[in-house]
Every structure is written in C-alpha cells, then in structure tokens.
N, C-alpha and C. Protein backbone atom coordinates (compact mmCIF):
# COMPACT_ATOMS: atom_id res chain seq x y z
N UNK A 1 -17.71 -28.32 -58.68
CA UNK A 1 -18.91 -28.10 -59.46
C UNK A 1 -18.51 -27.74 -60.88
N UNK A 2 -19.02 -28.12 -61.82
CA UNK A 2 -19.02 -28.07 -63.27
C UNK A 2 -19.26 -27.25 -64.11
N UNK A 3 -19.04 -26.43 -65.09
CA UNK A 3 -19.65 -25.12 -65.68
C UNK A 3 -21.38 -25.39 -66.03
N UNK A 4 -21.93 -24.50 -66.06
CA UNK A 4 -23.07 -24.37 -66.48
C UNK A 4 -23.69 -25.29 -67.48
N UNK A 5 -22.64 -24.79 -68.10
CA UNK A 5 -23.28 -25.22 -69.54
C UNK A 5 -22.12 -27.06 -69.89
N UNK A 6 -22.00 -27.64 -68.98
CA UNK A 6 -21.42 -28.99 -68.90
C UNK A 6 -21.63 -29.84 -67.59
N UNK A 7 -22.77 -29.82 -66.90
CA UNK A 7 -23.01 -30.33 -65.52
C UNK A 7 -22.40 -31.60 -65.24
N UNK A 8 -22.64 -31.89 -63.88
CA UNK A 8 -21.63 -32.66 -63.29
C UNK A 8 -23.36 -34.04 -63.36
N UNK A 9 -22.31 -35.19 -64.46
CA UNK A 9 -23.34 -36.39 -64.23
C UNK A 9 -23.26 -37.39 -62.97
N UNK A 10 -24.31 -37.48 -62.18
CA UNK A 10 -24.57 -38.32 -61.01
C UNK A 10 -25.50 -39.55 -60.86
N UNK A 11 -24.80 -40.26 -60.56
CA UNK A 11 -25.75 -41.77 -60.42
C UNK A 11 -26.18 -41.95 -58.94
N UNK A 12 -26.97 -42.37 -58.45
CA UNK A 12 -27.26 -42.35 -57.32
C UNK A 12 -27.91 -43.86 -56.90
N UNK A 13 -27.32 -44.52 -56.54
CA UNK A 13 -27.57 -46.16 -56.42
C UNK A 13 -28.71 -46.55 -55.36
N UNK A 14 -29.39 -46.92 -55.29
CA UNK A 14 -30.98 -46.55 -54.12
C UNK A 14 -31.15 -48.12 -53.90
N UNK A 15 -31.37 -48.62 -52.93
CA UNK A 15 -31.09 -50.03 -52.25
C UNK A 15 -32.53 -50.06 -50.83
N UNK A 16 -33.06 -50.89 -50.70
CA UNK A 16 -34.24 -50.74 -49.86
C UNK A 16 -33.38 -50.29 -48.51
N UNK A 17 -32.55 -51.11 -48.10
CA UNK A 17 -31.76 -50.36 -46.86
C UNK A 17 -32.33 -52.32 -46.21
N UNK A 18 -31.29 -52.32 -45.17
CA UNK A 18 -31.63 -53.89 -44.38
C UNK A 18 -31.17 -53.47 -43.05
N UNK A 19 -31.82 -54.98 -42.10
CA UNK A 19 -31.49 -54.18 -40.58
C UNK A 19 -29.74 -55.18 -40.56
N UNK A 20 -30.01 -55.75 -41.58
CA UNK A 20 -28.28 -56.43 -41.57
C UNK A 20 -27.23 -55.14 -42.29
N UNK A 21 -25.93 -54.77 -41.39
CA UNK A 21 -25.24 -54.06 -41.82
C UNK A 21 -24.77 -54.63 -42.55
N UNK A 22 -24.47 -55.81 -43.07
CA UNK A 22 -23.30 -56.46 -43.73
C UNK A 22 -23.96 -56.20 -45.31
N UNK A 23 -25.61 -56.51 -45.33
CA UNK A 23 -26.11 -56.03 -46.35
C UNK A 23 -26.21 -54.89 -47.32
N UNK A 24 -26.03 -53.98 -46.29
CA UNK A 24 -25.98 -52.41 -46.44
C UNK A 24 -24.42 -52.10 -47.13
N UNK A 25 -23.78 -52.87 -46.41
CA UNK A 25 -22.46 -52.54 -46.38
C UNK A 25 -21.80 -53.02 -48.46
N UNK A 26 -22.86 -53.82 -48.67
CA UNK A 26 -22.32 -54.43 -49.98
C UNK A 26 -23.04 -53.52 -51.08
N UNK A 27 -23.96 -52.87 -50.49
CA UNK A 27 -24.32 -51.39 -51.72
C UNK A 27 -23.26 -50.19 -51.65
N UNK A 28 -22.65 -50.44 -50.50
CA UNK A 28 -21.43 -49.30 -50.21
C UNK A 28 -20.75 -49.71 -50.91
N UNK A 29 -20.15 -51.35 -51.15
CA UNK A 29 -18.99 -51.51 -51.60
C UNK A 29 -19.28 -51.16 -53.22
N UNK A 30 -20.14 -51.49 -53.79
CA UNK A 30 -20.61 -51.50 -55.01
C UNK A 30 -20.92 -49.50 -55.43
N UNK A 31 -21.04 -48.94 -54.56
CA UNK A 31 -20.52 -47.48 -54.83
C UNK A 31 -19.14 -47.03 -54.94
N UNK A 32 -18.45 -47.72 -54.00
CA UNK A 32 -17.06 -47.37 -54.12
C UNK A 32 -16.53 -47.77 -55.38
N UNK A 33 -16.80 -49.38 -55.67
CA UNK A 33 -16.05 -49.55 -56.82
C UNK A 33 -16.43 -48.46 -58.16
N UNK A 34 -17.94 -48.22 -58.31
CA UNK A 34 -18.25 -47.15 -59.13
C UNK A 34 -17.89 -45.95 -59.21
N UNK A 35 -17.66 -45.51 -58.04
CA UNK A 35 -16.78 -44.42 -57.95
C UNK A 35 -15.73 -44.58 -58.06
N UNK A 36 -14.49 -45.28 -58.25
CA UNK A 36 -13.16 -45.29 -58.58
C UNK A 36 -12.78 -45.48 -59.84
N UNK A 37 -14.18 -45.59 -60.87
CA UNK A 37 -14.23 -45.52 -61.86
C UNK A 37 -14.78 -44.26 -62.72
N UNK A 38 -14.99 -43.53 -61.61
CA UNK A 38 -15.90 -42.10 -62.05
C UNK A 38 -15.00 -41.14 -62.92
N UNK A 39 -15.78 -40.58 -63.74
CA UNK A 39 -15.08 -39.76 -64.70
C UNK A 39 -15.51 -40.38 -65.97
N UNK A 40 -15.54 -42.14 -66.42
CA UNK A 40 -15.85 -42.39 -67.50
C UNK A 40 -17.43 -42.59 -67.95
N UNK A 41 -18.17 -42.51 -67.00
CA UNK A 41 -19.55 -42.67 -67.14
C UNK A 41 -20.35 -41.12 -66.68
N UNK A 42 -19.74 -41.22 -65.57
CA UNK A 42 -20.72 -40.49 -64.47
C UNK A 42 -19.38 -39.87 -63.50
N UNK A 43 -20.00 -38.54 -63.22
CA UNK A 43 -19.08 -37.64 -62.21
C UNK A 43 -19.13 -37.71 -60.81
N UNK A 44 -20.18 -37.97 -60.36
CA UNK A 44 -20.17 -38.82 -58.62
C UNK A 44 -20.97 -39.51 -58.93
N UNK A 45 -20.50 -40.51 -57.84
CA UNK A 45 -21.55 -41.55 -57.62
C UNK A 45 -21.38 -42.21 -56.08
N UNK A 46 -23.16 -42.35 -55.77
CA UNK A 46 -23.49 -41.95 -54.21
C UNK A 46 -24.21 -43.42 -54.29
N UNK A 47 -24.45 -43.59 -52.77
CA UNK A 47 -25.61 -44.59 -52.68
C UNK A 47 -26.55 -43.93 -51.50
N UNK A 48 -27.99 -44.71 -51.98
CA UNK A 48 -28.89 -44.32 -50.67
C UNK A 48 -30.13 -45.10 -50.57
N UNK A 49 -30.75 -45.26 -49.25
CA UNK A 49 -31.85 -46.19 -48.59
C UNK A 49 -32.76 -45.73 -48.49
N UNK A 50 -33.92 -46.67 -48.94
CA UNK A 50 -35.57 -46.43 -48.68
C UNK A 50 -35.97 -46.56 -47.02
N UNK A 51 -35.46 -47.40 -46.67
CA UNK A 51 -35.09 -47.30 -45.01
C UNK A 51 -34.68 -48.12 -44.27
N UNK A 52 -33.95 -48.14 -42.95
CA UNK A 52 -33.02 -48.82 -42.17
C UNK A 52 -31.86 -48.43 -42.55
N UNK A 53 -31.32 -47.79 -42.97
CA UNK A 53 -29.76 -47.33 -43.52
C UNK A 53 -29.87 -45.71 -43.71
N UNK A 54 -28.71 -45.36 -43.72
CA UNK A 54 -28.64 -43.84 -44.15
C UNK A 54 -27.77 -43.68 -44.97
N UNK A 55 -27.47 -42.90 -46.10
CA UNK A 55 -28.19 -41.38 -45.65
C UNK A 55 -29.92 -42.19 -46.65
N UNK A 56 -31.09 -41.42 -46.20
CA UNK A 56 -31.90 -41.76 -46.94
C UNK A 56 -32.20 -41.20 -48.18
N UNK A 57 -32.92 -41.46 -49.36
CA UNK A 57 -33.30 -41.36 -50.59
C UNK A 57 -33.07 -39.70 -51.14
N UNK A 58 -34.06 -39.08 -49.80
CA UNK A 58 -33.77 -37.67 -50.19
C UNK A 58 -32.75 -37.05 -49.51
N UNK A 59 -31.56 -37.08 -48.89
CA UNK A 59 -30.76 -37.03 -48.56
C UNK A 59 -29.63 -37.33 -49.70
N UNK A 60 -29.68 -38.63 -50.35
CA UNK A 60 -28.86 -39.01 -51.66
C UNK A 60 -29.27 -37.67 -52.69
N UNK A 61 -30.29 -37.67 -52.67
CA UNK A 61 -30.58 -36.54 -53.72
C UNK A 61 -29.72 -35.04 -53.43
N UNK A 62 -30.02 -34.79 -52.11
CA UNK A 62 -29.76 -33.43 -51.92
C UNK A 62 -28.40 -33.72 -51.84
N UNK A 63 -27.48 -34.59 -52.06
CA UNK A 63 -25.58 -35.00 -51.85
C UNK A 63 -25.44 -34.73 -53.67
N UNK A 64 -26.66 -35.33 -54.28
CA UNK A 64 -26.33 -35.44 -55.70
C UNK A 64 -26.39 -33.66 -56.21
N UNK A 65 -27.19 -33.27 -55.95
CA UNK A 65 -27.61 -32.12 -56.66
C UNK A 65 -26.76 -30.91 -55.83
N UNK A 66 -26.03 -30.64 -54.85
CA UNK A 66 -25.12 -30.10 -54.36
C UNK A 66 -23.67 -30.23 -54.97
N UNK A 67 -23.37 -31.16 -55.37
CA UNK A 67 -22.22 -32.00 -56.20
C UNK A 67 -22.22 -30.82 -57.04
C-alpha cells in the first residue's frame, strides 16, 4: 500500500463475462500482459465480470481499493 499522500493507481478491466472459458480467459490474458507492465501507467491492474465469470464487478472493486 502506498503513502497517503501518493496512492496506489488501479485499472480495473470489466468484460461482460461469457459462458465460453476460452473467452474469459483472453481478458485474463490481456490483464496479465498489463500487469507486467505495471509501474509505468498504473500500480495494479485487475480484471472483472458483469456475469458468468468471476471475480465479479464488485469484487474487482473491493481487490482494487484494498490494493
């Protein structure tokens, strides 16, 4: 966690969610690559589903704002 007064920036990538995993699976990949880039944009970076996938929307939130 980040000082106060310099918070930790979070992107949170939000995808409707599909009953195809393979679909799901390519918003994951597209987090990972963003995250292995983290530090120059943004300090985490998460993904999350409107539904059929997890974690859901407010779930991403509460991963972001715990960060």
């Amino acid at each position: 966690m980040k000082e106060e007064n310099n918070p930790v920036r979070s992107l949170l990538l939000i995808a409707h969610g599909s009953r195809r995993e393979v679909s799901n699976d390519e918003i994951r990949l597209l987090t990972e690559r963003l995250r292995a880039r983290k530090g120059v944009e943004f300090d985490d970076v998460r993904c999350a589903f409107l539904e059929l996938a997890q974690p859901s929307i407010a779930e991403g939130i509460a991963e972001c704002a715990a960060s």
